[in-house]
N, C-alpha and C. Protein backbone atom coordinates (compact mmCIF):
# COMPACT_ATOMS: atom_id res chain seq x y z
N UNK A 1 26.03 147.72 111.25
CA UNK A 1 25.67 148.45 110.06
C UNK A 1 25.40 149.93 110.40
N UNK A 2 24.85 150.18 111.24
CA UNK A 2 24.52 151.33 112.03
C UNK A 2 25.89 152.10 112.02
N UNK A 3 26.72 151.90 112.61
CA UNK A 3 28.09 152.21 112.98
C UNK A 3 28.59 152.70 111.24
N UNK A 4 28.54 151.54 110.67
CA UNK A 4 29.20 151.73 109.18
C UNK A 4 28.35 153.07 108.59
N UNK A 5 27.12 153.12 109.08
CA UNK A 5 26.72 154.29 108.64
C UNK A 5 27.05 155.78 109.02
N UNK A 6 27.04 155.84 110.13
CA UNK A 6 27.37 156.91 111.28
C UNK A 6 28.88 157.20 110.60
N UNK A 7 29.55 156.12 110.21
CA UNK A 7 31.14 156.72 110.05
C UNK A 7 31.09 157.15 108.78
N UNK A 8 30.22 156.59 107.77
CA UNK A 8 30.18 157.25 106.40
C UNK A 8 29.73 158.56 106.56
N UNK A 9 29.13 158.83 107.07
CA UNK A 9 28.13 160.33 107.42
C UNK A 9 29.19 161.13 107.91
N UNK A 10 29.92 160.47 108.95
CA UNK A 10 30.92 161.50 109.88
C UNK A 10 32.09 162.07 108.79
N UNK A 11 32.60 161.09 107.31
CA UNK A 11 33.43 161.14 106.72
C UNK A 11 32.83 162.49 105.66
N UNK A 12 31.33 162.78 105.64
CA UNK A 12 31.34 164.20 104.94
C UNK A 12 31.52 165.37 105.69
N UNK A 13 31.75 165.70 106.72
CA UNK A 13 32.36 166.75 107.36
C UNK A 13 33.78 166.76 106.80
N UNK A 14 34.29 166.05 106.56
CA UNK A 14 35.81 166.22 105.80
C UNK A 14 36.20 166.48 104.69
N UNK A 15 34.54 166.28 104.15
CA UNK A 15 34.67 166.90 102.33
C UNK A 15 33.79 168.11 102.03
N UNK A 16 33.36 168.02 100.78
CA UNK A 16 32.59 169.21 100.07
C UNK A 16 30.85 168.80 101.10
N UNK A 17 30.85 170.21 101.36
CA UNK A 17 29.51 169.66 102.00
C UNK A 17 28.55 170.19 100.81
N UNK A 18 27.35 169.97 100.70
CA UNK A 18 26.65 169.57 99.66
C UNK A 18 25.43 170.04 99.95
N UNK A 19 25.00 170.21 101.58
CA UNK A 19 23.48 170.93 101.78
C UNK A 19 23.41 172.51 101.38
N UNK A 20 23.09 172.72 100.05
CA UNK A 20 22.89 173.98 99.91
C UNK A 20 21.97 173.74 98.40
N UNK A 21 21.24 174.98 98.14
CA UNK A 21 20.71 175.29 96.96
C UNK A 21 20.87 174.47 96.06
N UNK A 22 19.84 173.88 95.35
CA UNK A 22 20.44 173.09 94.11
C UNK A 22 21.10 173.92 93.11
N UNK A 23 22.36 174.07 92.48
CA UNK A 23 22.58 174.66 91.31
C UNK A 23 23.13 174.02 90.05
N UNK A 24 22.20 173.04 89.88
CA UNK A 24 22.01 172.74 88.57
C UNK A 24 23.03 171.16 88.74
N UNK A 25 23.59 170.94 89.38
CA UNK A 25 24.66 169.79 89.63
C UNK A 25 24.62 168.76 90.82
N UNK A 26 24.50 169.40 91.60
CA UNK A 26 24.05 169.25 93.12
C UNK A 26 23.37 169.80 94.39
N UNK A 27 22.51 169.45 95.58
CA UNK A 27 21.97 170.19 96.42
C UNK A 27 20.64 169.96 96.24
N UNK A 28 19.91 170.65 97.22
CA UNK A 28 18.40 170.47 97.30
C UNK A 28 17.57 171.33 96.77
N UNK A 29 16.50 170.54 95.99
CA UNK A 29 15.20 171.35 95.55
C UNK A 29 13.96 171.39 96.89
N UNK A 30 13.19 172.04 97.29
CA UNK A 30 12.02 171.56 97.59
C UNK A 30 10.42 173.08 97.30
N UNK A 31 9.39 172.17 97.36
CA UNK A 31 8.02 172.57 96.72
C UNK A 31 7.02 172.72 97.98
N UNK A 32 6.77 173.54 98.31
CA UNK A 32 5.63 173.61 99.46
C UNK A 32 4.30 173.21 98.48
N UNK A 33 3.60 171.57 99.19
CA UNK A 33 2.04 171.34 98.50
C UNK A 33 1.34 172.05 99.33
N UNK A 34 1.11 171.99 100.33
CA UNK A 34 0.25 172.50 101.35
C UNK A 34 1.08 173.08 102.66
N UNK A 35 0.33 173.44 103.12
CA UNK A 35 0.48 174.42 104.23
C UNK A 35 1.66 173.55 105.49
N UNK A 36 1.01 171.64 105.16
CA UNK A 36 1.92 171.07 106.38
C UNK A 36 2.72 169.62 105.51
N UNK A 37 3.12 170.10 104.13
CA UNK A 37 3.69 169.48 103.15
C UNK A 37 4.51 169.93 102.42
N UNK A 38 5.59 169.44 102.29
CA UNK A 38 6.62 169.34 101.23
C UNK A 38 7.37 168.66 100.37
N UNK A 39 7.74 169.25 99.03
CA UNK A 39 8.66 167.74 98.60
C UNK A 39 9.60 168.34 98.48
N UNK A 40 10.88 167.36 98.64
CA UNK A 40 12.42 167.64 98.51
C UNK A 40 13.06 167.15 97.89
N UNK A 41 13.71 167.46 96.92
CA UNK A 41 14.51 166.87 96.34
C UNK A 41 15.75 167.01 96.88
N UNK A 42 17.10 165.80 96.54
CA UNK A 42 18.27 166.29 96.69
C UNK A 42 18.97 165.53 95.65
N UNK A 43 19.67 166.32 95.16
CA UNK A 43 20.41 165.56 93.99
C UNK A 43 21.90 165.27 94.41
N UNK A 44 23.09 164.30 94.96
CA UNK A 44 23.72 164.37 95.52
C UNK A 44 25.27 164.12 94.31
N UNK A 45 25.93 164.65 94.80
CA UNK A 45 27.24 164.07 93.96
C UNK A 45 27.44 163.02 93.20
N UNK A 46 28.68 162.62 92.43
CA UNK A 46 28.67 161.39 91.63
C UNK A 46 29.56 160.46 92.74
N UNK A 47 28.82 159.31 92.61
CA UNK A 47 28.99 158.05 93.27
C UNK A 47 28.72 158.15 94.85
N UNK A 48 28.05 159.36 95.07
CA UNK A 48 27.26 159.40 96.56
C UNK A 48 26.66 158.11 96.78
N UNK A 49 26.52 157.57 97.80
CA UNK A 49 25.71 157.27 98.31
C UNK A 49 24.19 157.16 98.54
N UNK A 50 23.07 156.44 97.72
CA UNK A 50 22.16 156.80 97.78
C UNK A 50 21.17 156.90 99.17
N UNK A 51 21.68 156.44 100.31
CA UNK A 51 21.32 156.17 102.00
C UNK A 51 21.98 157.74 102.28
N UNK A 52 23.17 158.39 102.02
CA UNK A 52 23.95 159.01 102.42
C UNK A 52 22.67 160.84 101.67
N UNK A 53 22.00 160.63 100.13
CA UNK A 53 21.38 161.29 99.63
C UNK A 53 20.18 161.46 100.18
N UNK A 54 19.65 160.39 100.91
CA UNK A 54 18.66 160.59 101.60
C UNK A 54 18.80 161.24 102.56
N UNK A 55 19.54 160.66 103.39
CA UNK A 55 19.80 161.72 105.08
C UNK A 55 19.70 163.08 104.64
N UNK A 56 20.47 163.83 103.71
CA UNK A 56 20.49 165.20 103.49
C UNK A 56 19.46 165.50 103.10
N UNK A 57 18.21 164.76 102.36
CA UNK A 57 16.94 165.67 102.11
C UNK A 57 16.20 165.33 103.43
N UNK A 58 16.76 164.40 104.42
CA UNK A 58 15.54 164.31 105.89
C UNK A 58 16.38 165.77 106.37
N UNK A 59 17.30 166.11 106.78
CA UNK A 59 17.84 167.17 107.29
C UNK A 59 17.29 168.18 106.80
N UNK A 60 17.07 168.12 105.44
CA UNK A 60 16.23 169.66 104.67
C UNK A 60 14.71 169.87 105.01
N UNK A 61 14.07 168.22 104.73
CA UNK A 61 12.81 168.85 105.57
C UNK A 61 12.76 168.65 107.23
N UNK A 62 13.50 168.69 108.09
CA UNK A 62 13.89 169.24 108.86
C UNK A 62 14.44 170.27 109.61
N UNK A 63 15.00 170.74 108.73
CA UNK A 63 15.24 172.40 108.69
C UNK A 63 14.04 173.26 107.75
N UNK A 64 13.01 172.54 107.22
CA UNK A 64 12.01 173.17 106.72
C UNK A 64 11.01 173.52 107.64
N UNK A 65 10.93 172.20 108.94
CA UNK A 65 9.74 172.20 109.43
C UNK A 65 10.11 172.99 110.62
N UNK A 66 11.62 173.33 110.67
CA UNK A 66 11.83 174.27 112.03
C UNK A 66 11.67 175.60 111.85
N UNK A 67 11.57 176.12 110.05
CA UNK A 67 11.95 177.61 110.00
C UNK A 67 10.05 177.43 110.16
N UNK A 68 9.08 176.44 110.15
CA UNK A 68 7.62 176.46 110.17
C UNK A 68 7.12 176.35 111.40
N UNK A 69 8.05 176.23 112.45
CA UNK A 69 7.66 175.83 113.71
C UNK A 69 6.75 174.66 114.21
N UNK A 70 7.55 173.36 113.42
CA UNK A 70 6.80 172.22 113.46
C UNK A 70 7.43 171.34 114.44
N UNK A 71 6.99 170.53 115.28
CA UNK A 71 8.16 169.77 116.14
C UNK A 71 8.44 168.14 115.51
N UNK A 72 7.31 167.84 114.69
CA UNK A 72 8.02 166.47 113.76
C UNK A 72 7.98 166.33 112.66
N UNK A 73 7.93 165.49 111.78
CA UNK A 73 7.34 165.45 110.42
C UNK A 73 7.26 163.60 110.02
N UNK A 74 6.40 163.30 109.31
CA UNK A 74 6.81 162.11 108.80
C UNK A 74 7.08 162.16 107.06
N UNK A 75 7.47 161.00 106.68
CA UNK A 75 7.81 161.06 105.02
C UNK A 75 6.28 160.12 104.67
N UNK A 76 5.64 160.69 104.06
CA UNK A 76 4.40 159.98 102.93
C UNK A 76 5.03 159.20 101.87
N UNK A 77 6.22 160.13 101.19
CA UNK A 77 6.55 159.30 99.80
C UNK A 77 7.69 159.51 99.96
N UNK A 78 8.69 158.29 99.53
CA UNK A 78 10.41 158.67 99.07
C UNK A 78 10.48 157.60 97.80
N UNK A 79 11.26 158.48 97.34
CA UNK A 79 12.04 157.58 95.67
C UNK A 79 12.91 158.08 95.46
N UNK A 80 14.15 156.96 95.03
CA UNK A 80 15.48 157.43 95.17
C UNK A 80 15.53 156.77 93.33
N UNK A 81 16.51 156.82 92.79
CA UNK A 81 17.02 156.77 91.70
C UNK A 81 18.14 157.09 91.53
N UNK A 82 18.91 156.52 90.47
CA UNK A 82 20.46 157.18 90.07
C UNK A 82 20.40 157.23 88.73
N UNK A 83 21.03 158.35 88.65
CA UNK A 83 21.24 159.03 87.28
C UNK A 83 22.91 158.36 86.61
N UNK A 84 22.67 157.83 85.90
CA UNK A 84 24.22 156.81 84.97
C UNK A 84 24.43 157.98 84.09
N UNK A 85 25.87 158.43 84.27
CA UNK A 85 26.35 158.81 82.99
C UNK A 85 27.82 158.19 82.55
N UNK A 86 28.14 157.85 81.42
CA UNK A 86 29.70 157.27 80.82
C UNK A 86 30.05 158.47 80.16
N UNK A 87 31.52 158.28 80.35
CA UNK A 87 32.49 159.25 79.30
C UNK A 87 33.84 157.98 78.96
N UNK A 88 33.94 158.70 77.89
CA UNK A 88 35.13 157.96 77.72
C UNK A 88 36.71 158.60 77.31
N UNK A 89 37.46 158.35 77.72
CA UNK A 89 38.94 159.60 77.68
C UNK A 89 39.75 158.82 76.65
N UNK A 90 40.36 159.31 76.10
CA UNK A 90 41.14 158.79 75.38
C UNK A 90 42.78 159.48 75.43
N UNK A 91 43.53 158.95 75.50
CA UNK A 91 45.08 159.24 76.01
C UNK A 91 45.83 158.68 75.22
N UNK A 92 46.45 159.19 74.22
CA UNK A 92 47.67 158.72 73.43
C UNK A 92 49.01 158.71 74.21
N UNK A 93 49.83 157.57 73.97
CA UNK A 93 50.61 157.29 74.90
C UNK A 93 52.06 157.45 73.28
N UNK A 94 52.83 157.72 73.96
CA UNK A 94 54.31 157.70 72.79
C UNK A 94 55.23 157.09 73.53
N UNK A 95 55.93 155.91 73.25
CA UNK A 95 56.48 155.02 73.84
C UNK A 95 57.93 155.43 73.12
N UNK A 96 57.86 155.36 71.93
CA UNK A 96 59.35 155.40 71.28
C UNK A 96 59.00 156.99 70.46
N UNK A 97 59.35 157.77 71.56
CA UNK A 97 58.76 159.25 70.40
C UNK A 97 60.34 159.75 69.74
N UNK A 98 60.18 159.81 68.43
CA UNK A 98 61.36 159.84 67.67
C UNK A 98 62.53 159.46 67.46
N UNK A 99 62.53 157.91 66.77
CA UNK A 99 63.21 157.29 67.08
C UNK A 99 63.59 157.07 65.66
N UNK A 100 65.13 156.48 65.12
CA UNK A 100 65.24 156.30 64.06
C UNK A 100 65.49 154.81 63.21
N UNK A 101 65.07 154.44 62.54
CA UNK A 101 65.38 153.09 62.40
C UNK A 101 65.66 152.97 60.70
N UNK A 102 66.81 152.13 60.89
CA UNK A 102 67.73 152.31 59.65
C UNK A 102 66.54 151.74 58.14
N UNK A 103 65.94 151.00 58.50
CA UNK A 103 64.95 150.35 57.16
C UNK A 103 64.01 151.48 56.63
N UNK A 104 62.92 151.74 58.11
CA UNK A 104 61.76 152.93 57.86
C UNK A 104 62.14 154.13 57.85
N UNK A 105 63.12 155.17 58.13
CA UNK A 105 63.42 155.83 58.73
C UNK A 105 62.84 156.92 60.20
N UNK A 106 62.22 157.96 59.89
CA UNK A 106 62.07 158.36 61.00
C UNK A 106 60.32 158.08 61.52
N UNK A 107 60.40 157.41 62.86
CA UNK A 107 58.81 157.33 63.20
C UNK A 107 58.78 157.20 64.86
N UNK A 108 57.96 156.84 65.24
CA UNK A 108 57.55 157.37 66.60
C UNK A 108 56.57 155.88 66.83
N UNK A 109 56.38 155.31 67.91
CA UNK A 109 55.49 154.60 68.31
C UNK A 109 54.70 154.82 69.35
N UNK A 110 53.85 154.44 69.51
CA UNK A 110 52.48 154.85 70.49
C UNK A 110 50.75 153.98 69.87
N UNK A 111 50.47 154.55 71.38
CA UNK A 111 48.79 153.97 71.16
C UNK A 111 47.91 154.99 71.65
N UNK A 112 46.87 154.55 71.42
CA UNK A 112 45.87 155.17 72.37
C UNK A 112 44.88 154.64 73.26
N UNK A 113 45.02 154.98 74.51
CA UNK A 113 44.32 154.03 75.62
C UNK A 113 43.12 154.77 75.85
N UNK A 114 41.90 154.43 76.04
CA UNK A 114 40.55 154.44 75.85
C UNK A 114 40.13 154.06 76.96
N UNK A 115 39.81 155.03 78.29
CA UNK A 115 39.18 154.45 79.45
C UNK A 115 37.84 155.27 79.70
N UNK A 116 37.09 153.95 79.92
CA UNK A 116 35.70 153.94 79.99
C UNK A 116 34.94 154.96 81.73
N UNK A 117 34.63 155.92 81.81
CA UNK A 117 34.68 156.12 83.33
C UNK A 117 33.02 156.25 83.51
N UNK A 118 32.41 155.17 84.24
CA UNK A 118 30.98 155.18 84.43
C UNK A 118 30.71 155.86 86.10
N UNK A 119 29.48 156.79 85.77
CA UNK A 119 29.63 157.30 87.32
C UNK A 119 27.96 157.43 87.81
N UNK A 120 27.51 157.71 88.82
CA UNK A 120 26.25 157.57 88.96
C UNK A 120 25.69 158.47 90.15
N UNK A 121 25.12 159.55 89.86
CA UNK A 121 24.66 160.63 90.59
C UNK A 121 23.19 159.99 90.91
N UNK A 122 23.39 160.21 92.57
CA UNK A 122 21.92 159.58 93.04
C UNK A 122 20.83 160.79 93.27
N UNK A 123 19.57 160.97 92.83
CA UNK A 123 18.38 161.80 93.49
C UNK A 123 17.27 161.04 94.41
N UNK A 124 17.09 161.64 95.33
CA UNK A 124 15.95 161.09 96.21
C UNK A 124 14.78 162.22 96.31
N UNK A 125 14.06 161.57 95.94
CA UNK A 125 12.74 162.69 96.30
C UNK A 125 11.87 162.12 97.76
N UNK A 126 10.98 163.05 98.22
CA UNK A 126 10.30 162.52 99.45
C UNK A 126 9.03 163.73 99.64
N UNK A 127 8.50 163.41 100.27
CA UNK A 127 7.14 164.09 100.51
C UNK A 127 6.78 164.03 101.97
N UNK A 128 6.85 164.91 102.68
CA UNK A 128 6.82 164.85 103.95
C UNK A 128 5.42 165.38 104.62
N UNK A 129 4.77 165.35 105.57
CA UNK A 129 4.30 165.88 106.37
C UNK A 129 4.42 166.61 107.66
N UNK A 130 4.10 167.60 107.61
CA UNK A 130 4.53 168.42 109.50
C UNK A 130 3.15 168.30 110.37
N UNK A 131 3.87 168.14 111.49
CA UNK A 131 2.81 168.15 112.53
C UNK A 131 3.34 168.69 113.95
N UNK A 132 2.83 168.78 115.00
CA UNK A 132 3.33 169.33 116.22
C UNK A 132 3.25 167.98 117.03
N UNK A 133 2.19 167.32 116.68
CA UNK A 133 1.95 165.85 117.69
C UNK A 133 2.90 164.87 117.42
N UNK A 134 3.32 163.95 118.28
CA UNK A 134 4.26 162.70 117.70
C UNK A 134 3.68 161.89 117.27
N UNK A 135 4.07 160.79 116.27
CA UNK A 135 3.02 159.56 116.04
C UNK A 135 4.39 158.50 115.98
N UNK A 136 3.72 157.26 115.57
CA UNK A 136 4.78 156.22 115.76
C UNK A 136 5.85 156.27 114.46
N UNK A 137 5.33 156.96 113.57
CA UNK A 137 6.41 156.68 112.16
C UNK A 137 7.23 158.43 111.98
N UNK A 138 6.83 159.60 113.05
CA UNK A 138 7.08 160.74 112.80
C UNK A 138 8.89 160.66 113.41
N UNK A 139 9.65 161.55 112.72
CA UNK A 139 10.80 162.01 113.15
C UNK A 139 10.90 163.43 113.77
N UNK A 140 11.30 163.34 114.70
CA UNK A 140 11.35 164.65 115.39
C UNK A 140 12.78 165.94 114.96
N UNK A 141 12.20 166.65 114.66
CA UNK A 141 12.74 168.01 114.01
C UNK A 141 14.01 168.50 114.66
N UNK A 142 13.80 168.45 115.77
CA UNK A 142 15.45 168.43 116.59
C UNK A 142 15.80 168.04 116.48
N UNK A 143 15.40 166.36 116.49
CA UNK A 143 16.73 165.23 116.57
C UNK A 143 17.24 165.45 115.36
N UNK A 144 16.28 165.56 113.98
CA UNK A 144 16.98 165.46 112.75
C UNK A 144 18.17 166.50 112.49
N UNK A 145 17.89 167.59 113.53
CA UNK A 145 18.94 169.00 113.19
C UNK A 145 19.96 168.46 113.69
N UNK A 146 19.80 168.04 115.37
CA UNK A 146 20.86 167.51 115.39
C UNK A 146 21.84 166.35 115.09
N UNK A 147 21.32 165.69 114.84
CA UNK A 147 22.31 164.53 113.75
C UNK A 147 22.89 165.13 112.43
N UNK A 148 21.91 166.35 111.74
CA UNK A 148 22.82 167.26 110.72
C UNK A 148 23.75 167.92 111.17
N UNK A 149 24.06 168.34 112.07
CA UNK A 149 25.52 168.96 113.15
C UNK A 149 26.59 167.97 113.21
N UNK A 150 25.54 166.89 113.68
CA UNK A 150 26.98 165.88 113.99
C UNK A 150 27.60 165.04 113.23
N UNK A 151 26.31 164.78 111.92
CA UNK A 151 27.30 164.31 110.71
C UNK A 151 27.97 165.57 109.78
N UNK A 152 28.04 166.58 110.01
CA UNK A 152 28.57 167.48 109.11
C UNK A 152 27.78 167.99 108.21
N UNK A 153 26.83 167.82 107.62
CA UNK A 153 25.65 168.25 107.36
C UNK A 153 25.27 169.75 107.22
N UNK A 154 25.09 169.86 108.55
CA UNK A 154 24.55 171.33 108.75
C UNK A 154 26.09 171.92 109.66
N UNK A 155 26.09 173.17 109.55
CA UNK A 155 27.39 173.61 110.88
C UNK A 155 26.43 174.61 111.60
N UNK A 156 27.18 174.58 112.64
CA UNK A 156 26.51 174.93 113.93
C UNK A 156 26.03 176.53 113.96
């Protein structure tokens, strides 16, 4: 599973990368509470990954706690959610477009096909803590940078 993950991660270096500014669609929010606290949001693409939405807000407060000169951080709070939205398209199709037929005379046949497209934009929020000491549940600030390098994430 590990593996299956690592290769999903490795497969966004090949697309739109997504760690930047939230602007209104996608990307990260975050809120300084205190001096060795933050929350992050990341709101990730449609049909992201909600495991895949998380990694990118640990990378953000990870790159938060390095521009703070913190060497770990742990998460206090995470909540993930997905946002559902439907559209529906509609496509008229003309099968016999102008055709003549001796009874009706002139007409055209067709339909209209009606496809349903459901999609689901994931947000994760989290609440972190910084510290300089390690503890047993803390992630360390380097490692997190660097796994944002190597999944594509962050560039070098």
């Amino acid at each position: 599973m590990a593996f299956a993950f690592a290769f999903a991660l490795a497969l966004i270096g090949c697309a739109v990368n997504y760690y930047r500014p939230y602007d209104g669609e996608t990307g990260y929010s975050d809120v300084t509470i205190a001096k060795d606290k933050c929350e992050i949001m990341f709101y990730g693409p449609e049909n992201q990954d909600p495991l895949t939405a998380k990694e990118y807000a640990m990378v953000r407060a990870a790159d938060i706690g390095k521009q703070s000169n913190f060497a770990y951080f742990r998460i206090l709070n995470d909540k993930e959610k997905e946002q559902q939205s439907s559209e529906e398209i509609v496509q008229q199709t003309d099968y016999y477009p102008g055709y003549y037929h001796h009874r009706h005379g002139w007409g055209g046949g067709g339909t209209d096909v009606v496809t349903e497209v459901d999609e689901t934009t994931p947000i994760v929020k989290i609440i972190v803590q910084y510290q300089n000491d390690d503890c047993n549940d803390c992630l360390s600030v380097d490692a997190k940078l660097k796994e944002g390098v190597q999944f594509g994430i962050l560039q070098q």
